[in-house]
N, C-alpha and C. Protein backbone atom coordinates (compact mmCIF):
# COMPACT_ATOMS: atom_id res chain seq x y z
N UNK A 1 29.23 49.45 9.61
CA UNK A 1 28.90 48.40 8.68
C UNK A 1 27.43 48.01 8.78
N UNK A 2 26.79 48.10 9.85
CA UNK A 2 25.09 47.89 9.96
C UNK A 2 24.68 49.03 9.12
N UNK A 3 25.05 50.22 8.89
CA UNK A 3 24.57 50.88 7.98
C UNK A 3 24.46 50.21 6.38
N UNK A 4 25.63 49.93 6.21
CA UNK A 4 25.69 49.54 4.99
C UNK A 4 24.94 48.03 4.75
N UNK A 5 24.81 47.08 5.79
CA UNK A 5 24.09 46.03 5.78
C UNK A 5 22.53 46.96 5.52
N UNK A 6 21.85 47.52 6.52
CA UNK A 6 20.72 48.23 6.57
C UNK A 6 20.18 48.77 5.34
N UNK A 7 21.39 49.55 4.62
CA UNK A 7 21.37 50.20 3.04
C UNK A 7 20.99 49.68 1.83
N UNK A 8 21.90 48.63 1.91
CA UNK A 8 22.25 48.21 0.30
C UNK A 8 21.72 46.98 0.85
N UNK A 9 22.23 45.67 1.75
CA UNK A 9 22.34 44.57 1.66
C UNK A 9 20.67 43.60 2.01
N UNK A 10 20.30 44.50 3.04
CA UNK A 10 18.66 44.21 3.20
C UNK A 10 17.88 44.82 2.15
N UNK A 11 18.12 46.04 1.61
CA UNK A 11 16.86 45.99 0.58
C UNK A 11 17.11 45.03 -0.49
N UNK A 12 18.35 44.59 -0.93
CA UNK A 12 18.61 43.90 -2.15
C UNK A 12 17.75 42.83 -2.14
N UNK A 13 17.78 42.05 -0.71
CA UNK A 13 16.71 40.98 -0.35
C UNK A 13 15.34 41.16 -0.62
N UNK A 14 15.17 42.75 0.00
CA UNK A 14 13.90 42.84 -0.26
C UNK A 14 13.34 43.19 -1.42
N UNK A 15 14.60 43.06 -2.51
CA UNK A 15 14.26 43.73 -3.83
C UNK A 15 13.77 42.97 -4.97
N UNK A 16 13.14 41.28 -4.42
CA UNK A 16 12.74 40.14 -4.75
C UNK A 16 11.35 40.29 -4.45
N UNK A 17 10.86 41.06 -3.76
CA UNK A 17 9.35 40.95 -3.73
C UNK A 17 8.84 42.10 -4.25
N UNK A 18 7.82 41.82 -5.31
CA UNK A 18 6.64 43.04 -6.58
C UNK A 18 5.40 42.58 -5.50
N UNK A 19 4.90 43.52 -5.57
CA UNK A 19 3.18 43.14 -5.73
C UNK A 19 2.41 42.79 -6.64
N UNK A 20 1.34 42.44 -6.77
CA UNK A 20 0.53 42.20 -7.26
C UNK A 20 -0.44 42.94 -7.70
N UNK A 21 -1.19 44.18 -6.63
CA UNK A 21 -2.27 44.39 -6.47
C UNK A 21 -1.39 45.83 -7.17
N UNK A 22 -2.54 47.22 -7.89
CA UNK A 22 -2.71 48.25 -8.05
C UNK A 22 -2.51 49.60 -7.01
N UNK A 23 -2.90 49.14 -6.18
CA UNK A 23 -3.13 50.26 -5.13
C UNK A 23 -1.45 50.15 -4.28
N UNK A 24 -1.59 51.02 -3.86
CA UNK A 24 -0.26 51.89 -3.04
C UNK A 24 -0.10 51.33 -1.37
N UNK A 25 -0.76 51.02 -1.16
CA UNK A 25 -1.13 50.42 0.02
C UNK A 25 -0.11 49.17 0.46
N UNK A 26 0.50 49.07 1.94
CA UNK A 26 1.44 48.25 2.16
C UNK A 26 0.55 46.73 2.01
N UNK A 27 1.47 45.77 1.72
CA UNK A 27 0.84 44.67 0.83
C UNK A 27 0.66 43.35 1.93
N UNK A 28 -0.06 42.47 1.95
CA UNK A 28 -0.49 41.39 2.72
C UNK A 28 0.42 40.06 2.76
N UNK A 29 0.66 39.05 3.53
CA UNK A 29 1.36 37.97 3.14
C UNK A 29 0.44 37.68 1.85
N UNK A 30 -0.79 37.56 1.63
CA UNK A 30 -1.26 36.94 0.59
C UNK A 30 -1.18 37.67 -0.62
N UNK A 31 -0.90 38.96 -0.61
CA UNK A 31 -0.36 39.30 -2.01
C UNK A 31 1.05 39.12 -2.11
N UNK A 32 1.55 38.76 -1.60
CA UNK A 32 3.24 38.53 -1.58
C UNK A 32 3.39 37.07 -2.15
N UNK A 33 2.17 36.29 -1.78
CA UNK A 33 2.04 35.02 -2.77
C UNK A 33 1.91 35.24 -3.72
N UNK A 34 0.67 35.62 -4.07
CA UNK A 34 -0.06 36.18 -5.57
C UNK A 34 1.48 36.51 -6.65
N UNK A 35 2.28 37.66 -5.59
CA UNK A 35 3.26 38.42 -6.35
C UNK A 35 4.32 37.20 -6.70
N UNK A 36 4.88 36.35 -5.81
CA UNK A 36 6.18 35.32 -5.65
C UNK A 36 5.44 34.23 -6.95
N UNK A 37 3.94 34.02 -6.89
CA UNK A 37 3.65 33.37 -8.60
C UNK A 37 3.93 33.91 -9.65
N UNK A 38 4.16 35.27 -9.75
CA UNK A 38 4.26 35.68 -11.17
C UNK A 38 5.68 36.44 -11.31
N UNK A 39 6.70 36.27 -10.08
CA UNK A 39 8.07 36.18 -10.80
C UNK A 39 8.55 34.80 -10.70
N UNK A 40 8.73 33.82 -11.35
CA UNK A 40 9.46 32.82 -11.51
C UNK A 40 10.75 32.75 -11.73
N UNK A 41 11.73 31.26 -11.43
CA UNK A 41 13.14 31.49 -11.71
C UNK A 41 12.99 31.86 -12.57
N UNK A 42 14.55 32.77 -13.22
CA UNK A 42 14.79 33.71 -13.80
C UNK A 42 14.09 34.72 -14.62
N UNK A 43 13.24 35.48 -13.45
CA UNK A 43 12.94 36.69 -13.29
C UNK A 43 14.16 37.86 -12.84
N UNK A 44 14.15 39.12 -13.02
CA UNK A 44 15.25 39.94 -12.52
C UNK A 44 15.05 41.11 -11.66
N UNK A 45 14.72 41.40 -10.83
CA UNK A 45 14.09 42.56 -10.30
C UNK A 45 15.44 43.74 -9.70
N UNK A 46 15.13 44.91 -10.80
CA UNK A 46 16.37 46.08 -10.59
C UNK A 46 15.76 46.82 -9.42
N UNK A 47 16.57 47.42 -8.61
CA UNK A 47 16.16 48.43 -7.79
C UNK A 47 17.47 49.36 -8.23
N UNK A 48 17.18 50.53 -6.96
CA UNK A 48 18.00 51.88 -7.04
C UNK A 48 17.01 52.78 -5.27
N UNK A 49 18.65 52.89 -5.51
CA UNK A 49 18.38 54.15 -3.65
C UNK A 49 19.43 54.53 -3.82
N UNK A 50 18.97 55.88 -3.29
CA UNK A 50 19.92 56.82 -3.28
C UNK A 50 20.23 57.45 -2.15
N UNK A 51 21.56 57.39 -1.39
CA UNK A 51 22.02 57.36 -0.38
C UNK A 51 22.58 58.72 0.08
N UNK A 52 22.27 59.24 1.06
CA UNK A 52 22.67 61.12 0.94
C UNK A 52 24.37 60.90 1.63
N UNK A 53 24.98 62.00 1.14
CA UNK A 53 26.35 61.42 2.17
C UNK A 53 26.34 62.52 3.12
N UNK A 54 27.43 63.00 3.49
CA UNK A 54 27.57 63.39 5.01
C UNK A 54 28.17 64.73 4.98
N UNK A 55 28.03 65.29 3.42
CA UNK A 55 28.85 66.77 3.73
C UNK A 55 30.15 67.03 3.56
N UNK A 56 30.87 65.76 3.73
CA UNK A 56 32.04 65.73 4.29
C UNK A 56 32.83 64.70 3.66
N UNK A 57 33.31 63.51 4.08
CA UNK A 57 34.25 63.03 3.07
C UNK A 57 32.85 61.58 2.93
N UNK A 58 31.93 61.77 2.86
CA UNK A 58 31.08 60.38 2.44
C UNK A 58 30.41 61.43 1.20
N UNK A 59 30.51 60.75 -0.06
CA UNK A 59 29.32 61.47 -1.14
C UNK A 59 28.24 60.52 -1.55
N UNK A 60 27.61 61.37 -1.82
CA UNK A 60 26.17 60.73 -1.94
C UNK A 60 26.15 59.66 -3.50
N UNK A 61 25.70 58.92 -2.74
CA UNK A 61 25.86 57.50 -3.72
C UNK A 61 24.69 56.73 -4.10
N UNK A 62 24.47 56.40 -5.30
CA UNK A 62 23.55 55.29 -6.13
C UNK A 62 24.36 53.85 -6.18
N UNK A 63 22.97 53.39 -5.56
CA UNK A 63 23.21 52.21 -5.02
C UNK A 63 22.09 51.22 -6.21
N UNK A 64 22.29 50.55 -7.07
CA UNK A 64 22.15 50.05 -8.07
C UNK A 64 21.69 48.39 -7.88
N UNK A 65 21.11 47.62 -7.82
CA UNK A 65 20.84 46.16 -7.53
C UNK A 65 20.37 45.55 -8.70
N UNK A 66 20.90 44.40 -9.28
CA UNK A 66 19.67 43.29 -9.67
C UNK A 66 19.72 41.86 -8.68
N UNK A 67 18.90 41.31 -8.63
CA UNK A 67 18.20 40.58 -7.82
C UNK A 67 17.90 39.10 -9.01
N UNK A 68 18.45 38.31 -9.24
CA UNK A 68 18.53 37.01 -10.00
C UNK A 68 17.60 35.93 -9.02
N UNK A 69 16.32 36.12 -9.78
CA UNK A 69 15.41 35.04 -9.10
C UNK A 69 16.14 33.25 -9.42
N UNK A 70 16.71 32.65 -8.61
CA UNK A 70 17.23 30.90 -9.03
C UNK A 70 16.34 30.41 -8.70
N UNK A 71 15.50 30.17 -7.60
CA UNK A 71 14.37 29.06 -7.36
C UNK A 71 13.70 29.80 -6.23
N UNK A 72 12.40 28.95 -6.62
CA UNK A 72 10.88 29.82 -5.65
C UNK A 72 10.39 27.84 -4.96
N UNK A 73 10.27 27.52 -4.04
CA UNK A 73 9.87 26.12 -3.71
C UNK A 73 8.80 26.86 -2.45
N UNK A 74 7.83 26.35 -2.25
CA UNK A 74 7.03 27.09 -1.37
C UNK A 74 7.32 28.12 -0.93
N UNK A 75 7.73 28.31 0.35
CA UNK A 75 7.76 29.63 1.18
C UNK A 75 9.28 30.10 1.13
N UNK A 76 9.63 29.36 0.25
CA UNK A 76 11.39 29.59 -0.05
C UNK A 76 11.69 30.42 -1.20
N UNK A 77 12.53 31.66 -1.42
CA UNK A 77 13.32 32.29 -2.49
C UNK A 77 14.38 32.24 -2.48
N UNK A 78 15.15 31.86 -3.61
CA UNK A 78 16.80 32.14 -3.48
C UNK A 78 17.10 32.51 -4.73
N UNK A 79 17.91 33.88 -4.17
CA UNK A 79 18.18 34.95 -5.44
C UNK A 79 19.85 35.26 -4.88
N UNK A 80 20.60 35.39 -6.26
CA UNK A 80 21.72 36.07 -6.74
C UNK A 80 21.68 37.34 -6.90
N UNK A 81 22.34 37.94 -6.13
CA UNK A 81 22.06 39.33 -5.74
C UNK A 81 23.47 40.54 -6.08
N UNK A 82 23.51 41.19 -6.87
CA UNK A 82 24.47 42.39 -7.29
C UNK A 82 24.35 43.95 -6.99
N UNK A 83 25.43 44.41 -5.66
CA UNK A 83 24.89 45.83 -5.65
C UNK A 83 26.22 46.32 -6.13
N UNK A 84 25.64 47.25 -6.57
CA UNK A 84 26.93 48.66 -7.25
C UNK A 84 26.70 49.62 -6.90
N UNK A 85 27.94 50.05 -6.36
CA UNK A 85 27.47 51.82 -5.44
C UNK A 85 28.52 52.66 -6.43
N UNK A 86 27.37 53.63 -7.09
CA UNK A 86 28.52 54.57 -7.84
C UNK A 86 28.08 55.93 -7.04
N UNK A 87 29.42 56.71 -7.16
CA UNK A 87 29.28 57.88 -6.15
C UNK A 87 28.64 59.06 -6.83
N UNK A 88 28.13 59.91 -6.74
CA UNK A 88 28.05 61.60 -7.55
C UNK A 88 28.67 61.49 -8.09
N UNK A 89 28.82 62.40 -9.68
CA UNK A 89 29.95 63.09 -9.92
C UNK A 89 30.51 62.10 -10.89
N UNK A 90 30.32 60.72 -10.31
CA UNK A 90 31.25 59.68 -10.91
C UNK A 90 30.53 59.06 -12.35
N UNK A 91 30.87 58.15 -13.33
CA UNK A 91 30.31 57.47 -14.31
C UNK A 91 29.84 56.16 -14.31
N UNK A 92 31.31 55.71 -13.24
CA UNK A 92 31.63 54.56 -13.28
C UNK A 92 31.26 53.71 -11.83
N UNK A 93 31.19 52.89 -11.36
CA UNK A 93 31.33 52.22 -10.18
C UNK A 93 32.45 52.85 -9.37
N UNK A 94 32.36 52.23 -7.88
CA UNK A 94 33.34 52.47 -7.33
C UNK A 94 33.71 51.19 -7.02
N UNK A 95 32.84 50.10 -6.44
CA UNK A 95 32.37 48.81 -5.76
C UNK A 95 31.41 47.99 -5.61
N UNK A 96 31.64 47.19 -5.96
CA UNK A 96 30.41 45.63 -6.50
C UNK A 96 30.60 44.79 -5.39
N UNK A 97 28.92 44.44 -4.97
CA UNK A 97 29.08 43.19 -3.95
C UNK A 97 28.36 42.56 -4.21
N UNK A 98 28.67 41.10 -4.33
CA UNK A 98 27.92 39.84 -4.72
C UNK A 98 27.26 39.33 -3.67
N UNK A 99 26.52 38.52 -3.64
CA UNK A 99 25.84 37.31 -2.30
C UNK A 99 24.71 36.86 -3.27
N UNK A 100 24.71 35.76 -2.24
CA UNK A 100 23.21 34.84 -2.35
C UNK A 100 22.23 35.27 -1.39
N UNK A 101 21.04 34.87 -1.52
CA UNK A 101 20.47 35.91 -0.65
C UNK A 101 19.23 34.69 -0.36
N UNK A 102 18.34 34.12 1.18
CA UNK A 102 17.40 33.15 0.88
C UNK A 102 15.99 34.12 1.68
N UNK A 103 15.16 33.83 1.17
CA UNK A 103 13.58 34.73 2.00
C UNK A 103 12.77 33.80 1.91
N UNK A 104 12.47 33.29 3.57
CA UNK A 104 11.53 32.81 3.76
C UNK A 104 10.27 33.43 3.88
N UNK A 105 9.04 33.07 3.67
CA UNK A 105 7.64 33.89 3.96
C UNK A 105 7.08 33.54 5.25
N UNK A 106 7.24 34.19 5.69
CA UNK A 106 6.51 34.26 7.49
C UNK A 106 5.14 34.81 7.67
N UNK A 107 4.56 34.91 8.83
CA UNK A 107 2.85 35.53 8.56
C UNK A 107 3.27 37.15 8.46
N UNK A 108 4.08 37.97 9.23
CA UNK A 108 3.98 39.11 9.52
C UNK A 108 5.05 39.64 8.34
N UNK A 109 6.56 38.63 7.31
CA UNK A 109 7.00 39.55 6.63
C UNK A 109 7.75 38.09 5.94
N UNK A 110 9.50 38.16 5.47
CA UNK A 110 10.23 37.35 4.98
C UNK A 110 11.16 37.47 5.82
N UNK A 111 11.79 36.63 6.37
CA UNK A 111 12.89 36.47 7.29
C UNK A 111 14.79 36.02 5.91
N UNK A 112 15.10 37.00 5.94
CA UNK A 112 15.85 37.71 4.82
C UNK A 112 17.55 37.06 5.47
N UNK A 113 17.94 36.18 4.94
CA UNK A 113 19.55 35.38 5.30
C UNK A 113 20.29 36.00 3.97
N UNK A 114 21.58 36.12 4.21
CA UNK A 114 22.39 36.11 3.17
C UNK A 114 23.59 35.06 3.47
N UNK A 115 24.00 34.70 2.47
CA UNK A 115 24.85 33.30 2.94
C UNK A 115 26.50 34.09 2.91
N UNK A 116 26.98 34.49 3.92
CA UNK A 116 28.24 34.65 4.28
C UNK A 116 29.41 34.36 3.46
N UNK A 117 29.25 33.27 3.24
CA UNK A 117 30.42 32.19 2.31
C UNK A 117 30.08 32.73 1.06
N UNK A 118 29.00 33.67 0.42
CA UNK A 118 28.94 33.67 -1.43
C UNK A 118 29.41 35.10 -1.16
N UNK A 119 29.27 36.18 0.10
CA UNK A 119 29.33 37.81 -0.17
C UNK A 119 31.05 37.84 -1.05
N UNK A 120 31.16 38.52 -2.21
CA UNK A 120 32.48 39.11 -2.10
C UNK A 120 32.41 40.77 -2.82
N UNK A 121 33.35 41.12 -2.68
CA UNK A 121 33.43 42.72 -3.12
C UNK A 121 34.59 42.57 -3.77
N UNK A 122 34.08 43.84 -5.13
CA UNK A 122 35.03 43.83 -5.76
C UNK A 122 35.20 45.70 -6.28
N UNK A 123 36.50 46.14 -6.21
CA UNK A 123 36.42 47.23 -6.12
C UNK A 123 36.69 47.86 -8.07
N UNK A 124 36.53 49.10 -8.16
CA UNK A 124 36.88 49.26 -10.19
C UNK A 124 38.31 49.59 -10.35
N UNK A 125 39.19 49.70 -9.16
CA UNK A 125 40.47 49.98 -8.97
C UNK A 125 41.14 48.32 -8.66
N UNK A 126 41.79 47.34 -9.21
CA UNK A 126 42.83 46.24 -8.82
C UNK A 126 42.53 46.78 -7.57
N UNK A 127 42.54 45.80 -6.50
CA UNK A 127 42.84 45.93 -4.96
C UNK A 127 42.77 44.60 -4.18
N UNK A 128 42.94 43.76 -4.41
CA UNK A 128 42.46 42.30 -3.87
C UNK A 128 42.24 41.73 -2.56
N UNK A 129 43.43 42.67 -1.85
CA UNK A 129 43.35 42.67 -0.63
C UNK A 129 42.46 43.21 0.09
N UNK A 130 42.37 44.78 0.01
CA UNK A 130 41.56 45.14 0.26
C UNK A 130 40.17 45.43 -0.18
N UNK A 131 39.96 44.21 -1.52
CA UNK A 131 38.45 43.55 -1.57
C UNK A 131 37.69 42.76 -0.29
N UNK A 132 39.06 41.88 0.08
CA UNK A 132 39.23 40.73 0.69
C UNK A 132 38.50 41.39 2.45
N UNK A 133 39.43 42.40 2.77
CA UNK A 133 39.20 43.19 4.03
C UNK A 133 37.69 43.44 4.34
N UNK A 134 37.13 44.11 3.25
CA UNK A 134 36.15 44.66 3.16
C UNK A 134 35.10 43.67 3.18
N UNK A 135 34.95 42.79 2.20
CA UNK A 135 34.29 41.66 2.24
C UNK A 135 33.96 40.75 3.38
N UNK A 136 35.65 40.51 4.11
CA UNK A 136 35.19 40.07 5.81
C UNK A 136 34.88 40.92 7.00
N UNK A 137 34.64 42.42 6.65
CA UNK A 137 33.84 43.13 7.70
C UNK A 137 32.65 43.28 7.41
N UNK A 138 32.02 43.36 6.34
CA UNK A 138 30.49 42.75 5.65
C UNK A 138 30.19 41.73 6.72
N UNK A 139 30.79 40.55 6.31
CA UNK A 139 30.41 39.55 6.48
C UNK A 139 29.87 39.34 8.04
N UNK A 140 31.21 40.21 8.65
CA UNK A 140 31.14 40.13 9.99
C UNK A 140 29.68 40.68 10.56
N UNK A 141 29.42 41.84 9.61
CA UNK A 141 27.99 42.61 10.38
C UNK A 141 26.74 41.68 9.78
N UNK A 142 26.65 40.94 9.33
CA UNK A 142 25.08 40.16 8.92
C UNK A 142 25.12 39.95 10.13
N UNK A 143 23.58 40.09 10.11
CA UNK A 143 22.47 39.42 11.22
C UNK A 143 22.31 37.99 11.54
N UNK A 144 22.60 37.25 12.22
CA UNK A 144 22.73 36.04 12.40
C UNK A 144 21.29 35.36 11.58
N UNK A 145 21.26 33.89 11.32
CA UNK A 145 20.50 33.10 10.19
C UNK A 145 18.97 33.46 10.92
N UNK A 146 18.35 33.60 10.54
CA UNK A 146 17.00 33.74 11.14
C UNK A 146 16.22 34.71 11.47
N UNK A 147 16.99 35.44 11.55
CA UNK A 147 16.67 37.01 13.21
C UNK A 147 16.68 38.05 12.01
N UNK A 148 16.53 38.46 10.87
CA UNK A 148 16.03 39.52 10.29
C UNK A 148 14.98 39.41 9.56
N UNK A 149 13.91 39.67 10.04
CA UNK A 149 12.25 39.40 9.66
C UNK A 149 12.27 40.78 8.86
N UNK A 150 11.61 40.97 7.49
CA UNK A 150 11.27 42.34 6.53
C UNK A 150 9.93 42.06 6.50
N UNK A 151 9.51 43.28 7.05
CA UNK A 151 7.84 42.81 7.19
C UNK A 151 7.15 43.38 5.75
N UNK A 152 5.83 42.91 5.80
CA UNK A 152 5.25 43.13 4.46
C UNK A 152 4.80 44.72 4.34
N UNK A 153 4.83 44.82 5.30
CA UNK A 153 4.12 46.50 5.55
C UNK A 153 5.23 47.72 4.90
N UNK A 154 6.24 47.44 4.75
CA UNK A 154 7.40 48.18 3.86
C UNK A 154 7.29 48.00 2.15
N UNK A 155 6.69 47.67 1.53
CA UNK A 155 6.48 47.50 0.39
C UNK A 155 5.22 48.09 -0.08
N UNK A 156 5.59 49.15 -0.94
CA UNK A 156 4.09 48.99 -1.54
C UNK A 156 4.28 49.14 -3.32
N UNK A 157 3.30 49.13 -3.50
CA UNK A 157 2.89 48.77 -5.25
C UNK A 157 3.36 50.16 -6.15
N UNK A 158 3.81 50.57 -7.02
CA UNK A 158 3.49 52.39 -7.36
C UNK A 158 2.91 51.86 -8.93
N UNK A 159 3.52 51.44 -9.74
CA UNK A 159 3.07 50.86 -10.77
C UNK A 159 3.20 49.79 -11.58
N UNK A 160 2.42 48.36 -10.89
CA UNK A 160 2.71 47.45 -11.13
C UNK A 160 3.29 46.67 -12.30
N UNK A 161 4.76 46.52 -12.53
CA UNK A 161 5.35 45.86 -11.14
C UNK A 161 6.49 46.20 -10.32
N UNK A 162 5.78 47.50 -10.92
CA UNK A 162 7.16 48.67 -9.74
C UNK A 162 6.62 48.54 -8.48
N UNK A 163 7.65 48.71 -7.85
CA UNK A 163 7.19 49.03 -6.68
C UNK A 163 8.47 49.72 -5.60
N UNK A 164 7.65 50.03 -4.36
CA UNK A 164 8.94 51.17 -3.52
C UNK A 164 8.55 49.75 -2.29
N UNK A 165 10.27 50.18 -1.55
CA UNK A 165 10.48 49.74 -0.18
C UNK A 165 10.96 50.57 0.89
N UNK A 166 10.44 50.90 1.88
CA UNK A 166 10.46 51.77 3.13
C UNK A 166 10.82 51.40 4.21
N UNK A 167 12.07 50.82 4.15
CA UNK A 167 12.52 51.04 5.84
C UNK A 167 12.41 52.03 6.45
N UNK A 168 12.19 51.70 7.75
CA UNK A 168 12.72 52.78 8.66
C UNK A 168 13.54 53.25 8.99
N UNK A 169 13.48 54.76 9.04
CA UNK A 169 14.61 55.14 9.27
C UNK A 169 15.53 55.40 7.85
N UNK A 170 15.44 54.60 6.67
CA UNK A 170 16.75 54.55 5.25
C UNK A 170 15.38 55.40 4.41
N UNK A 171 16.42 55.31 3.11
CA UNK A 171 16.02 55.98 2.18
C UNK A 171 15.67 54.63 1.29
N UNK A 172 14.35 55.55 0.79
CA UNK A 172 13.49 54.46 0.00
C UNK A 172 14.30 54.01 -1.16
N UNK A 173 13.77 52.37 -1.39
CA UNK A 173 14.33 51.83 -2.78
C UNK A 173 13.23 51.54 -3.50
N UNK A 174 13.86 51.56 -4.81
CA UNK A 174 12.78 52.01 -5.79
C UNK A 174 13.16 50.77 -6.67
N UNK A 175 12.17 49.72 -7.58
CA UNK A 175 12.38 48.76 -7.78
C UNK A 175 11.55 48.64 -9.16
N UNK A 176 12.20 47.98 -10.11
CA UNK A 176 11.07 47.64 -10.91
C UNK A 176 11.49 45.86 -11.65
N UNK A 177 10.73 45.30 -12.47
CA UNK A 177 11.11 43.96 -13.46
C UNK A 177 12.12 44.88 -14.46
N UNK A 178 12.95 43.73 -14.85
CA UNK A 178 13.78 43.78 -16.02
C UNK A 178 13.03 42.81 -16.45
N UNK A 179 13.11 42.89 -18.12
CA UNK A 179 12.56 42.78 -19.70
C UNK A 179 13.74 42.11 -20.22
């Protein structure tokens, strides 16, 4: 489940911050201001990563986000957050997960919470229960309130106000504004 927190659930957070600047170059707390002025509430920022599977019974999956800017108050974001993982092969979804999502701005990155109580999953097959299951082993793997810092150095610009995010270690997400 830290995978899938690692995957889908941290970039979605991080899928609230554009740059500002032109260049490719990982971006500064102060362009992360510059950038947090010019999406305002309801702004929408889509991403997409694409997740390799395992050969075996995991297939490789598109992982789909929008990111619902609700309010920007200083060093505070809080966004409504939607991922959809559809598999290869497939048309349709397999599974939708909701949360709220809050990013504070720190000197070195955004310290990235998701609020426990909003995550739910919902699968394209009736399953309620085992929405329910799934949803409280999520829940279980978040990072406790505070303790996941996304530093600024993972973001960079490609064409503003696209932009890519680079964890370590995952596969890049690719992000742009919705119109």
């Amino acid at each position: 489940m830290n995978h899938i927190y690692k995957t889908f659930l941290l970039p979605m957070g991080i899928g609230i911050a554009v740059l500002c600047s032109m260049n490719v170059e990982a971006i500064t707390r102060e362009e992360m201001l510059k950038l947090n002025a010019a999406y305002p509430p309801g702004s929408v920022v889509s991403c997409e990563t694409q997740l390799e599977g395992n050969g075996k019974n995991i297939l490789p999956t598109l992982l789909k986000t929008r990111a619902h800017i609700k309010e920007r108050t200083g060093n505070l974001t809080r966004t409504d957050v939607s991922v959809t993982f559809i598999p290869k092969g497939l048309s349709t979804n397999t599974m939708t997960v909701n949360y709220q999502s809050r990013a504070t701005m720190e000197d070195d990155g955004e310290l990235i919470d998701i609020d426990p109580a909003s995550l739910t999953v919902s699968f394209s097959a009736a399953n309620p229960a085992g929405e329910e299951i799934v949803a409280q082993k999520m829940r279980s793997t978040l990072p406790p309130t505070g303790s996941d810092l996304r530093l600024y150095k993972t973001v960079k610009v490609t064409d503003f106000p696209s932009f890519i995010i680079t964890p370590q270690d995952q596969p890049p997400t690719y992000c742009f504004k919705e119109e």
